[in-house]
PDB file of N, CA and C in Angstrom:
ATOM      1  N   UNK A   1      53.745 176.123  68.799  1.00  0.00           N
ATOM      2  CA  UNK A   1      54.602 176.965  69.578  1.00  0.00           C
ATOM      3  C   UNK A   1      53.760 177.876  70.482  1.00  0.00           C
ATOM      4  N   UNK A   2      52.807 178.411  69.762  1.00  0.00           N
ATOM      5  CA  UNK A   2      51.785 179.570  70.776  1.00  0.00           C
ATOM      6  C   UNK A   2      51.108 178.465  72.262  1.00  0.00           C
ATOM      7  N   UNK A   3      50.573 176.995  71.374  1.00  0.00           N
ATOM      8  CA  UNK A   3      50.608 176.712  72.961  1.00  0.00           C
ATOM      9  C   UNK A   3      51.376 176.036  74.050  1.00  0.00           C
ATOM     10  N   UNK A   4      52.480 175.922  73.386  1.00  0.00           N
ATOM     11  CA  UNK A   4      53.678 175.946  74.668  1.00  0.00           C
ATOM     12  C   UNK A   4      54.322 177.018  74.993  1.00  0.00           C
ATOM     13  N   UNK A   5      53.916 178.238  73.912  1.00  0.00           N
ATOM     14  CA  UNK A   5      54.363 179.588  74.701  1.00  0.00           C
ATOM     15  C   UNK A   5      53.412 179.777  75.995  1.00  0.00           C
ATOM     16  N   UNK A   6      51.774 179.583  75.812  1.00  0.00           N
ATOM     17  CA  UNK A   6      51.055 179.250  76.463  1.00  0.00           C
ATOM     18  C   UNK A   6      50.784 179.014  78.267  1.00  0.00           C
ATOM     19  N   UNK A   7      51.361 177.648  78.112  1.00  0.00           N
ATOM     20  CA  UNK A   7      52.198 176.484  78.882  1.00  0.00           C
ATOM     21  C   UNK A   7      52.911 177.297  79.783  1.00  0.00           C
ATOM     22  N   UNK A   8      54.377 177.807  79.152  1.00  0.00           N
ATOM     23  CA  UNK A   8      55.418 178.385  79.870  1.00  0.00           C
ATOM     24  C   UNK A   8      54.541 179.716  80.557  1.00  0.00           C
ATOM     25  N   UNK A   9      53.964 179.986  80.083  1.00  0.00           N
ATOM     26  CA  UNK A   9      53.323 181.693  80.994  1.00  0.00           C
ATOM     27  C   UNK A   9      52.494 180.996  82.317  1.00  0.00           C
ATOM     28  N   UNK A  10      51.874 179.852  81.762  1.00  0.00           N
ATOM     29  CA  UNK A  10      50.919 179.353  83.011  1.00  0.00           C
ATOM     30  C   UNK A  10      51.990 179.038  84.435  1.00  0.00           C
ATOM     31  N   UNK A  11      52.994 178.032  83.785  1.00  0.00           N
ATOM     32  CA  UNK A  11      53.411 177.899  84.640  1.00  0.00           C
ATOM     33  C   UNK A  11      54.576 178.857  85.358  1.00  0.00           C
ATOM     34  N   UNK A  12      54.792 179.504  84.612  1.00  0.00           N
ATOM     35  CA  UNK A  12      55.846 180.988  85.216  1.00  0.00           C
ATOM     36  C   UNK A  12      54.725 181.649  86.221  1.00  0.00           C
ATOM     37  N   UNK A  13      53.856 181.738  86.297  1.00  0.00           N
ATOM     38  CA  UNK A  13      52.284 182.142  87.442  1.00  0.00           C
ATOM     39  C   UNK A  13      52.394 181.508  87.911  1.00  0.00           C
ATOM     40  N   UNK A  14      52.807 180.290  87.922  1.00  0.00           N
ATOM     41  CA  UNK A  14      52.286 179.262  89.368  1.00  0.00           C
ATOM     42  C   UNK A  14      53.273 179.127  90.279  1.00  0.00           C
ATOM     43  N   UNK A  15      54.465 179.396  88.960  1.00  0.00           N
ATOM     44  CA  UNK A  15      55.788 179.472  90.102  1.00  0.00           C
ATOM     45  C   UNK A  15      55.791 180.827  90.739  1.00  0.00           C
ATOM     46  N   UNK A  16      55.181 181.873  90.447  1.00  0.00           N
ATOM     47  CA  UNK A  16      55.488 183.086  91.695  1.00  0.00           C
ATOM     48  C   UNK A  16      54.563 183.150  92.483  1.00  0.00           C
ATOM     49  N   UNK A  17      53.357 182.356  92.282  1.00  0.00           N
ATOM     50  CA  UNK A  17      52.686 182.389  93.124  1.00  0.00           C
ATOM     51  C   UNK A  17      52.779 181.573  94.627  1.00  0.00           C
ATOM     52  N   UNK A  18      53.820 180.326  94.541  1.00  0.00           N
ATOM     53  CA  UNK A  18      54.535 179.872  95.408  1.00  0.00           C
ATOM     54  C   UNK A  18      55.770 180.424  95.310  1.00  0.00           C
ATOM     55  N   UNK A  19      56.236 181.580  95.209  1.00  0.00           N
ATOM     56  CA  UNK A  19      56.889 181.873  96.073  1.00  0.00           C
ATOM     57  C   UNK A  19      58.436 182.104  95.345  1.00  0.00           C
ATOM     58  N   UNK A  20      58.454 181.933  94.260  1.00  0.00           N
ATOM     59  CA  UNK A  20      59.526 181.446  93.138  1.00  0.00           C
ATOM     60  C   UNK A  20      60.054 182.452  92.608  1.00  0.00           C
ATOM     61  N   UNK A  21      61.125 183.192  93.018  1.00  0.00           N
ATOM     62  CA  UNK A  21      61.531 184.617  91.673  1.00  0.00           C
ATOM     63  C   UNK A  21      61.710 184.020  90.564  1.00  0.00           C
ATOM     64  N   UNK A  22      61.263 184.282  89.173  1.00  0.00           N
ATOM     65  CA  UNK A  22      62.284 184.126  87.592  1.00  0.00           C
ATOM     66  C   UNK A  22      62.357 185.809  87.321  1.00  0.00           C
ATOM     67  N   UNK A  23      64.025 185.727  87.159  1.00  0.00           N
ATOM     68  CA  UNK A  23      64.196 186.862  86.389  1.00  0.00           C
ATOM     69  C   UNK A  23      64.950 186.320  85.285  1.00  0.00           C
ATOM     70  N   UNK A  24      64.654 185.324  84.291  1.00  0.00           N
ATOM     71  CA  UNK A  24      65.603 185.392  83.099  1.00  0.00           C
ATOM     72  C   UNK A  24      64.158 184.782  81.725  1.00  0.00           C
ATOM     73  N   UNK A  25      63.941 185.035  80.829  1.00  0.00           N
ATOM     74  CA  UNK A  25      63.128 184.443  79.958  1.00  0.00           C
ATOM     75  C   UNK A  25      62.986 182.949  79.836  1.00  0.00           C
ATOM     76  N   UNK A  26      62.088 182.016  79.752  1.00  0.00           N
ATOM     77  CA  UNK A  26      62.598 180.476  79.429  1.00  0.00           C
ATOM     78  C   UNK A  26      62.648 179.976  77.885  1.00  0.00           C
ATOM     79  N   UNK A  27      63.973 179.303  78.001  1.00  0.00           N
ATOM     80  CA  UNK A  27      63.999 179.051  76.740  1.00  0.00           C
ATOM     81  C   UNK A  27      63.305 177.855  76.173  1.00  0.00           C
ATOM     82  N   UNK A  28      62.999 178.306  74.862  1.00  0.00           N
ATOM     83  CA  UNK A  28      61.859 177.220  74.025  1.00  0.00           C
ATOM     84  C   UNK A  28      63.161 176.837  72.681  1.00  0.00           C
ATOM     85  N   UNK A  29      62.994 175.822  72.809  1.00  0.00           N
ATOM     86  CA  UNK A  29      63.669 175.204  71.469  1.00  0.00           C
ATOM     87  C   UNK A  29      62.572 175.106  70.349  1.00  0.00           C
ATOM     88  N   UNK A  30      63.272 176.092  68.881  1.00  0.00           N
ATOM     89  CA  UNK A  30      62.164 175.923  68.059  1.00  0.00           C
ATOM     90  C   UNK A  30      63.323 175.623  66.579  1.00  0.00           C
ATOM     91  N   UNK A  31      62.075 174.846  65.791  1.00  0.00           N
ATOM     92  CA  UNK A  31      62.775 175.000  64.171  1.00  0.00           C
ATOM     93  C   UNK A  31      62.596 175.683  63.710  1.00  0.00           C
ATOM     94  N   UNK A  32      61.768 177.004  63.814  1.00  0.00           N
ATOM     95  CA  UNK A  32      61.070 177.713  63.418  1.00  0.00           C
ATOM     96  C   UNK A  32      61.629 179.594  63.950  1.00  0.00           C
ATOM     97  N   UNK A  33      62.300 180.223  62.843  1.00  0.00           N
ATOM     98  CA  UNK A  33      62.254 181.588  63.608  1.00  0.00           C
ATOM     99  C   UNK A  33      60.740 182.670  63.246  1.00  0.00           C
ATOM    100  N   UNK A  34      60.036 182.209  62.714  1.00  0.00           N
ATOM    101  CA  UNK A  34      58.573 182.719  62.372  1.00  0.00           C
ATOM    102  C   UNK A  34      58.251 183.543  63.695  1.00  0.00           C
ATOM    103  N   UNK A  35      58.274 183.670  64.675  1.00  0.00           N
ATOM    104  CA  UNK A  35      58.008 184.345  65.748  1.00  0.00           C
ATOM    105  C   UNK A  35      58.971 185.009  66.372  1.00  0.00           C
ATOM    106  N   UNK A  36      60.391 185.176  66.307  1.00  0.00           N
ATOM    107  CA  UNK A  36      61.539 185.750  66.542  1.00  0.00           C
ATOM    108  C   UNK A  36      61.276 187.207  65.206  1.00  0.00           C
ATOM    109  N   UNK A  37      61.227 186.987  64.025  1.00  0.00           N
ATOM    110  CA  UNK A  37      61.595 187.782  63.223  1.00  0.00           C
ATOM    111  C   UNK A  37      60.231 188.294  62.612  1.00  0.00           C
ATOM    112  N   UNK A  38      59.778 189.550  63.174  1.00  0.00           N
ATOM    113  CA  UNK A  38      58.667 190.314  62.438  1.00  0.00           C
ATOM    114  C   UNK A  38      58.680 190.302  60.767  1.00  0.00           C
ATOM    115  N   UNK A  39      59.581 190.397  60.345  1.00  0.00           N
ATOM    116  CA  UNK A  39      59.632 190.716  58.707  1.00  0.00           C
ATOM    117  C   UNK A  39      58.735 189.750  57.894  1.00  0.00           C
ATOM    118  N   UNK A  40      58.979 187.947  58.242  1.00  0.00           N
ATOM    119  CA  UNK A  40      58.186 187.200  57.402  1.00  0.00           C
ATOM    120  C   UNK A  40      56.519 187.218  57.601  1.00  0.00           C
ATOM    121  N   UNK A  41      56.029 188.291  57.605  1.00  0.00           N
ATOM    122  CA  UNK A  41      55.436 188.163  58.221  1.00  0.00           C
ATOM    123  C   UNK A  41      54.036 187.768  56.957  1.00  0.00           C
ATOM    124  N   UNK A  42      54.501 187.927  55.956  1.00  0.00           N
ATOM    125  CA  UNK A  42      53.791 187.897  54.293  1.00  0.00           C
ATOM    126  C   UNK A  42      53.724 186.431  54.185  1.00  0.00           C
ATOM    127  N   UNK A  43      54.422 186.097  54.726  1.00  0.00           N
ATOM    128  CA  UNK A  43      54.520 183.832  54.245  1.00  0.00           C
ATOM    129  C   UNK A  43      54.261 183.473  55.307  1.00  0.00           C
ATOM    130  N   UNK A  44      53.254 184.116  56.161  1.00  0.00           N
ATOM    131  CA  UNK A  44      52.904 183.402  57.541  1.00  0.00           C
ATOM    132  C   UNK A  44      51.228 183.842  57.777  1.00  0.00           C
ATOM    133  N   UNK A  45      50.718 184.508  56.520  1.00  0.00           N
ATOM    134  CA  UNK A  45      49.402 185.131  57.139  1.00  0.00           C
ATOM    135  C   UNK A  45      48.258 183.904  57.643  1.00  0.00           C
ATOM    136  N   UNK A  46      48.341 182.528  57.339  1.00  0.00           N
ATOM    137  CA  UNK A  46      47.667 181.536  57.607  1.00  0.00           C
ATOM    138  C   UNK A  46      47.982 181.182  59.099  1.00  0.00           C
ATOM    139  N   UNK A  47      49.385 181.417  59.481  1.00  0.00           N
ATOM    140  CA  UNK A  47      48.960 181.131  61.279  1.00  0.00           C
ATOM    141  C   UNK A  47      48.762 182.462  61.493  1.00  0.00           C
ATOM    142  N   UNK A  48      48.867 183.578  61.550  1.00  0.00           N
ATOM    143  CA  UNK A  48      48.140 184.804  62.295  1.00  0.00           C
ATOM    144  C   UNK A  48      48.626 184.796  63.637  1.00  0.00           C
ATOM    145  N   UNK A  49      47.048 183.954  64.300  1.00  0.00           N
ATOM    146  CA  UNK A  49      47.613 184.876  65.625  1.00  0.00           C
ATOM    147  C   UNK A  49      48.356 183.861  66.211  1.00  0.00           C
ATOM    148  N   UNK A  50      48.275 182.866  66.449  1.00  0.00           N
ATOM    149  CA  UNK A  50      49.340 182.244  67.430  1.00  0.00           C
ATOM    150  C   UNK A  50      50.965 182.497  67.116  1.00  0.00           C
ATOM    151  N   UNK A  51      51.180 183.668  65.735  1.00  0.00           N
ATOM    152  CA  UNK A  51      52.299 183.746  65.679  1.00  0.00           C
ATOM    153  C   UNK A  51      52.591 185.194  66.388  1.00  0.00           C
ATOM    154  N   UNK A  52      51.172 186.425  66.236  1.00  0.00           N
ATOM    155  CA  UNK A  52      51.485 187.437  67.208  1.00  0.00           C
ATOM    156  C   UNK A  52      51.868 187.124  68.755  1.00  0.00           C
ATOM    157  N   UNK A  53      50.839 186.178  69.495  1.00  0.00           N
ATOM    158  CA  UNK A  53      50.567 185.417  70.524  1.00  0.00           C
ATOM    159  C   UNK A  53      52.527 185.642  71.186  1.00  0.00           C
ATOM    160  N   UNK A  54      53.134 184.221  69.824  1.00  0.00           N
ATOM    161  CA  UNK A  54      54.335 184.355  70.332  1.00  0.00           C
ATOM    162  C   UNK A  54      55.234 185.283  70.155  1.00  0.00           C
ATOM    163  N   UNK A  55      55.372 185.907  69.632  1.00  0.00           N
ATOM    164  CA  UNK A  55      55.884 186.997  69.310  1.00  0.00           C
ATOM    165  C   UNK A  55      55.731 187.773  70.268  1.00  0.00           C
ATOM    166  N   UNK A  56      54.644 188.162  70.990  1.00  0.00           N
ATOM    167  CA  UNK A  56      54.270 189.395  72.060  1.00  0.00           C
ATOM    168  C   UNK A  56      55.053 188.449  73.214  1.00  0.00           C
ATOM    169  N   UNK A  57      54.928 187.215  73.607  1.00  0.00           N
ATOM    170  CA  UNK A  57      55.641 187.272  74.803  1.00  0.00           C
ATOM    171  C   UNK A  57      57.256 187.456  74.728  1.00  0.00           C
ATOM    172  N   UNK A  58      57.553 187.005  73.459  1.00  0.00           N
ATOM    173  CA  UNK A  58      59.546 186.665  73.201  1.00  0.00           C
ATOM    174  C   UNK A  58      59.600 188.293  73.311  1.00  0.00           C
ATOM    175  N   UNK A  59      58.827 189.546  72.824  1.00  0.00           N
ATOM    176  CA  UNK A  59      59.034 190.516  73.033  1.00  0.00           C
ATOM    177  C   UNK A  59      59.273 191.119  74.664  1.00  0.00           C
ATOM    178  N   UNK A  60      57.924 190.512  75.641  1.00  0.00           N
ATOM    179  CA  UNK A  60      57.978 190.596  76.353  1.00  0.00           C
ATOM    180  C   UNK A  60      58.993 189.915  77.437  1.00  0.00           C
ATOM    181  N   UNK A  61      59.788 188.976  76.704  1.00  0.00           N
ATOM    182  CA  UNK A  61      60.835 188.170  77.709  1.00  0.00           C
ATOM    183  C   UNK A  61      60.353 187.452  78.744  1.00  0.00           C
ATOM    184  N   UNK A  62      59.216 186.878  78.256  1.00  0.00           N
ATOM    185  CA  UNK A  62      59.069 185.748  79.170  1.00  0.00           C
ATOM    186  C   UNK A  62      59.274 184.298  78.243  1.00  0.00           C
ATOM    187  N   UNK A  63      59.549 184.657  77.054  1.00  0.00           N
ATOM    188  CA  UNK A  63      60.041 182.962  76.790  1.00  0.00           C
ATOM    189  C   UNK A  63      61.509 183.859  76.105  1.00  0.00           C
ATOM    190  N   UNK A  64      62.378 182.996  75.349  1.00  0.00           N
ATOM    191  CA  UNK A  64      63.005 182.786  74.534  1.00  0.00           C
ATOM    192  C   UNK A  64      63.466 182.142  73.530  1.00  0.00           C
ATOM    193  N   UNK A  65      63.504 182.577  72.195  1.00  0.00           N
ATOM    194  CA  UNK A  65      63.123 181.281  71.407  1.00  0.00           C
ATOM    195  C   UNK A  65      65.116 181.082  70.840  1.00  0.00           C
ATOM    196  N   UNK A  66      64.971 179.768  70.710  1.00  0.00           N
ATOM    197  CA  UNK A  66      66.489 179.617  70.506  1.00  0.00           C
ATOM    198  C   UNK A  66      66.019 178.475  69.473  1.00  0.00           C
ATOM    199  N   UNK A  67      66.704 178.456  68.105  1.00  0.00           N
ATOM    200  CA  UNK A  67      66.382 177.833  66.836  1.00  0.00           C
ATOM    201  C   UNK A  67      67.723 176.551  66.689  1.00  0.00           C
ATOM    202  N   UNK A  68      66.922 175.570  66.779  1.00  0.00           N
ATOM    203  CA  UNK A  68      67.401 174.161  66.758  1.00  0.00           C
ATOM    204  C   UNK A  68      67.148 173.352  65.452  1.00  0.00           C
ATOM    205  N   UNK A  69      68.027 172.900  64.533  1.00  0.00           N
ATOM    206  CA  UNK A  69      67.743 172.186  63.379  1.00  0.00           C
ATOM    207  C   UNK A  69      66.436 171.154  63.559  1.00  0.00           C
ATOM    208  N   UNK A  70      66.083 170.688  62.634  1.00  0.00           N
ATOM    209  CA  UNK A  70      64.714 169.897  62.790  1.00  0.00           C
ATOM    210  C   UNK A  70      65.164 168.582  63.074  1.00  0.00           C
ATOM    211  N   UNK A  71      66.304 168.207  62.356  1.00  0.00           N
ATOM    212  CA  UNK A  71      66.984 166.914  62.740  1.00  0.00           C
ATOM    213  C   UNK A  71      67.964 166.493  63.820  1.00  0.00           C
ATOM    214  N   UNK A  72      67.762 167.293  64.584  1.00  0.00           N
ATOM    215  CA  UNK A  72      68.231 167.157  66.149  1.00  0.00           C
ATOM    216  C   UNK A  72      66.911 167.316  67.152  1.00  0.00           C
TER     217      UNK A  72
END
């Protein structure tokens, strides 16, 4: 997830740099709310940072994470 949170920031730069307004967050389909919800944060100390990583941008509203069953 951190590097398609990644991904989406690179290319949200490339789009204003030609010229592109975004004013809305992009949404990321995840199975995972590990980066939406600070609290778990005790059953996650093995990913670390790519879970601050995402976390700081969904804070920042440049992605959005929207939680999709695993079997879809």
């Amino acid at each position: 997830m951190a590097l398609l949170t990644a991904e989406v920031t690179w290319l949200r730069w490339l789009l204003v740099d030609f010229g592109v307004s975004i004013t809305t967050p992009s949404l990321v389909l995840s199975d995972s709310s590990v980066a939406r919800d600070p609290v778990k944060h005790e059953l996650t100390k093995h990913i670390g940072v790519d879970v601050f990583y995402t976390r700081a941008h969904v804070q920042a509203q440049v992605v959005a994470l929207q939680y999709v069953p695993s079997d879809l």
